[in-house]
C-alpha atoms as a PDB file:
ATOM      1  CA  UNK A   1      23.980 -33.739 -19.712  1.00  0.00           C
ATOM      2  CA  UNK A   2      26.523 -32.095 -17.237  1.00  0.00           C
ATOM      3  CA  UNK A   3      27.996 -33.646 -14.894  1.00  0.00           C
ATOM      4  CA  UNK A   4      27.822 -32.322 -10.832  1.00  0.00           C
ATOM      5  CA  UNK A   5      30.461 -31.136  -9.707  1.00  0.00           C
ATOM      6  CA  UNK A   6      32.797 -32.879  -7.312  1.00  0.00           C
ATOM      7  CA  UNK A   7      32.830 -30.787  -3.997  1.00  0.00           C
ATOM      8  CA  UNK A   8      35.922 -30.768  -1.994  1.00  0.00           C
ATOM      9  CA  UNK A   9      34.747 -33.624   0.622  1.00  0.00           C
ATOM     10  CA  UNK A  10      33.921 -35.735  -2.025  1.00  0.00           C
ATOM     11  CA  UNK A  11      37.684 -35.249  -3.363  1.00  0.00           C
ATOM     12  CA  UNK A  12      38.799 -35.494   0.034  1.00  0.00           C
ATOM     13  CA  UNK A  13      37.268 -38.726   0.577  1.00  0.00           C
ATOM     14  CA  UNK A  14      37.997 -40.303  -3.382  1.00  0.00           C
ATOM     15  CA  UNK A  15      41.845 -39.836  -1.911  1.00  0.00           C
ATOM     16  CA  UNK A  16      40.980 -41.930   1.247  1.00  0.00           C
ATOM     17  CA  UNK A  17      39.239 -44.609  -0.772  1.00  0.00           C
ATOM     18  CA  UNK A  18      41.353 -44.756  -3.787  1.00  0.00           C
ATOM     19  CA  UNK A  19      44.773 -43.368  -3.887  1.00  0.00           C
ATOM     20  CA  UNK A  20      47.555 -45.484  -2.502  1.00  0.00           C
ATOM     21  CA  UNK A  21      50.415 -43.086  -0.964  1.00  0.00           C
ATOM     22  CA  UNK A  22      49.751 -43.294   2.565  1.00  0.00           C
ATOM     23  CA  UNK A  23      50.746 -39.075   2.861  1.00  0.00           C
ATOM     24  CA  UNK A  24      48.208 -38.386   0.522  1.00  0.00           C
ATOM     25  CA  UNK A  25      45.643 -40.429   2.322  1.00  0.00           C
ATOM     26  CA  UNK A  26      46.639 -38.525   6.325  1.00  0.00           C
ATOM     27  CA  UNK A  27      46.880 -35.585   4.492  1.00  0.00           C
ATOM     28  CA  UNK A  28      43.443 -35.787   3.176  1.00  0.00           C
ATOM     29  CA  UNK A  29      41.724 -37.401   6.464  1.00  0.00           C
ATOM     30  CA  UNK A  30      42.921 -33.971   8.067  1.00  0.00           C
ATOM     31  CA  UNK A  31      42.424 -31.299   5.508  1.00  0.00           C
ATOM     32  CA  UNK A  32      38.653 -30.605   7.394  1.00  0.00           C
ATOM     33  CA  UNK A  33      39.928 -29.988  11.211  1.00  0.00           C
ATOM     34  CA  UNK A  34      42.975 -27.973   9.101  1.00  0.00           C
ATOM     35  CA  UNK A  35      40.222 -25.979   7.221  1.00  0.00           C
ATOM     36  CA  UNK A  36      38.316 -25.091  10.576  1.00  0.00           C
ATOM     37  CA  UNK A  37      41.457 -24.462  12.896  1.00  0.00           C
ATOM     38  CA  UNK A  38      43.499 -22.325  10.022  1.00  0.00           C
ATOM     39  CA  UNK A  39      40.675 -21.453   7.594  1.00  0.00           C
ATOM     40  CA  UNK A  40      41.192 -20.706   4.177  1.00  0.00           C
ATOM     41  CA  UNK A  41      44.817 -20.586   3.801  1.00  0.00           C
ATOM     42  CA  UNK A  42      45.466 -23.519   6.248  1.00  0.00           C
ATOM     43  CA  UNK A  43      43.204 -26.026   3.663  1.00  0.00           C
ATOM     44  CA  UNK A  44      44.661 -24.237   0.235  1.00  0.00           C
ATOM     45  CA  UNK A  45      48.123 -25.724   2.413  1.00  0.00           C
ATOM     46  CA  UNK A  46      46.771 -28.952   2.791  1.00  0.00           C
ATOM     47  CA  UNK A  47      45.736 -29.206  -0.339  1.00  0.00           C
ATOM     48  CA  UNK A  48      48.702 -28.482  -1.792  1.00  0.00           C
ATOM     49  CA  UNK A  49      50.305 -31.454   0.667  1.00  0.00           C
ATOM     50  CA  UNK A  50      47.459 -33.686  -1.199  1.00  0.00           C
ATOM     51  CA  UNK A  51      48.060 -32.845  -4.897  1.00  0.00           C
ATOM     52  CA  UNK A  52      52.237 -33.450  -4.139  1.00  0.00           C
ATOM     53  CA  UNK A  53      51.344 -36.644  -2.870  1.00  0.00           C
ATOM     54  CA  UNK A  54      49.105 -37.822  -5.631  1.00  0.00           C
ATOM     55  CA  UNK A  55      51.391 -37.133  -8.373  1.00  0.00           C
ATOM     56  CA  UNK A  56      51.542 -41.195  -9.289  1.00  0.00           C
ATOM     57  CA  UNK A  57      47.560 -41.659  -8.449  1.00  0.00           C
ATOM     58  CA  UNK A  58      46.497 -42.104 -12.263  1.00  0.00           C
ATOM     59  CA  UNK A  59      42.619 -42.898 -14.211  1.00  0.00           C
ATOM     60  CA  UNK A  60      39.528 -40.616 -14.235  1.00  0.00           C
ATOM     61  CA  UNK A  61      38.859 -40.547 -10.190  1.00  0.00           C
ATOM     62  CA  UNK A  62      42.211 -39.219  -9.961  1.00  0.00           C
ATOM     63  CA  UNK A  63      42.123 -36.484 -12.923  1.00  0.00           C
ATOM     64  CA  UNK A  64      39.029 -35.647 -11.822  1.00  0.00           C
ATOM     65  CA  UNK A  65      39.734 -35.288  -8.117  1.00  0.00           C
ATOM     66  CA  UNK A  66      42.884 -33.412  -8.894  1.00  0.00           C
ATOM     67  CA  UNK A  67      41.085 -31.187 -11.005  1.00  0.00           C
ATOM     68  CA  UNK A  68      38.526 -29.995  -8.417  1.00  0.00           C
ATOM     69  CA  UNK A  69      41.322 -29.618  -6.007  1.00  0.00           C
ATOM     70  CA  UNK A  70      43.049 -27.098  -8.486  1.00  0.00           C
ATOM     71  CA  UNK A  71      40.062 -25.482  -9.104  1.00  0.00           C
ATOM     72  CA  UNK A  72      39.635 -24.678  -5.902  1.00  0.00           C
ATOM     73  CA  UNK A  73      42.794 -23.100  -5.314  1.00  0.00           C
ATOM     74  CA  UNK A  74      42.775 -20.752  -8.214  1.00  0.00           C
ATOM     75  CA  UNK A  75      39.958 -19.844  -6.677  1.00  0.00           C
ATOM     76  CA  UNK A  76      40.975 -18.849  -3.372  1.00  0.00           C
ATOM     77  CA  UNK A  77      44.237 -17.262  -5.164  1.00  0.00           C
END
């Protein structure tokens, strides 16, 4: 069975909850309002901001959350 896939709130919010660096955690909480006053290219920035952040958040969460984030931006390349 496949698993869903993580959609980028759900990332967003398994940052919040679980990662420990306080910049990845703001960053996060204000990638949405980024997303709808900058669009695209303001959120690929913000996500960028996240994934720099969360270079010592380790286990499956993380891989996993990391993952969708980079998925996202080739995607928006």
């Amino acid at each position: 069975m496949l698993a869903e896939k993580m959609t980028l709130s759900q990332a967003f919010n398994n940052v919040i909850r679980d990662c420990k660096d306080p910049y990845a955690r703001e960053y996060a909480k204000a990638a949405m309002q980024v997303a709808s006053a900058f669009g695209t290219e303001g959120l690929r920035t913000q996500i960028l901001y996240v994934l720099s952040n969360t270079a010592h958040w380790r286990g499956p969460l993380a891989k996993e959350t990391k993952a969708t984030f980079k998925e996202y931006l080739k995607k928006t390349k």
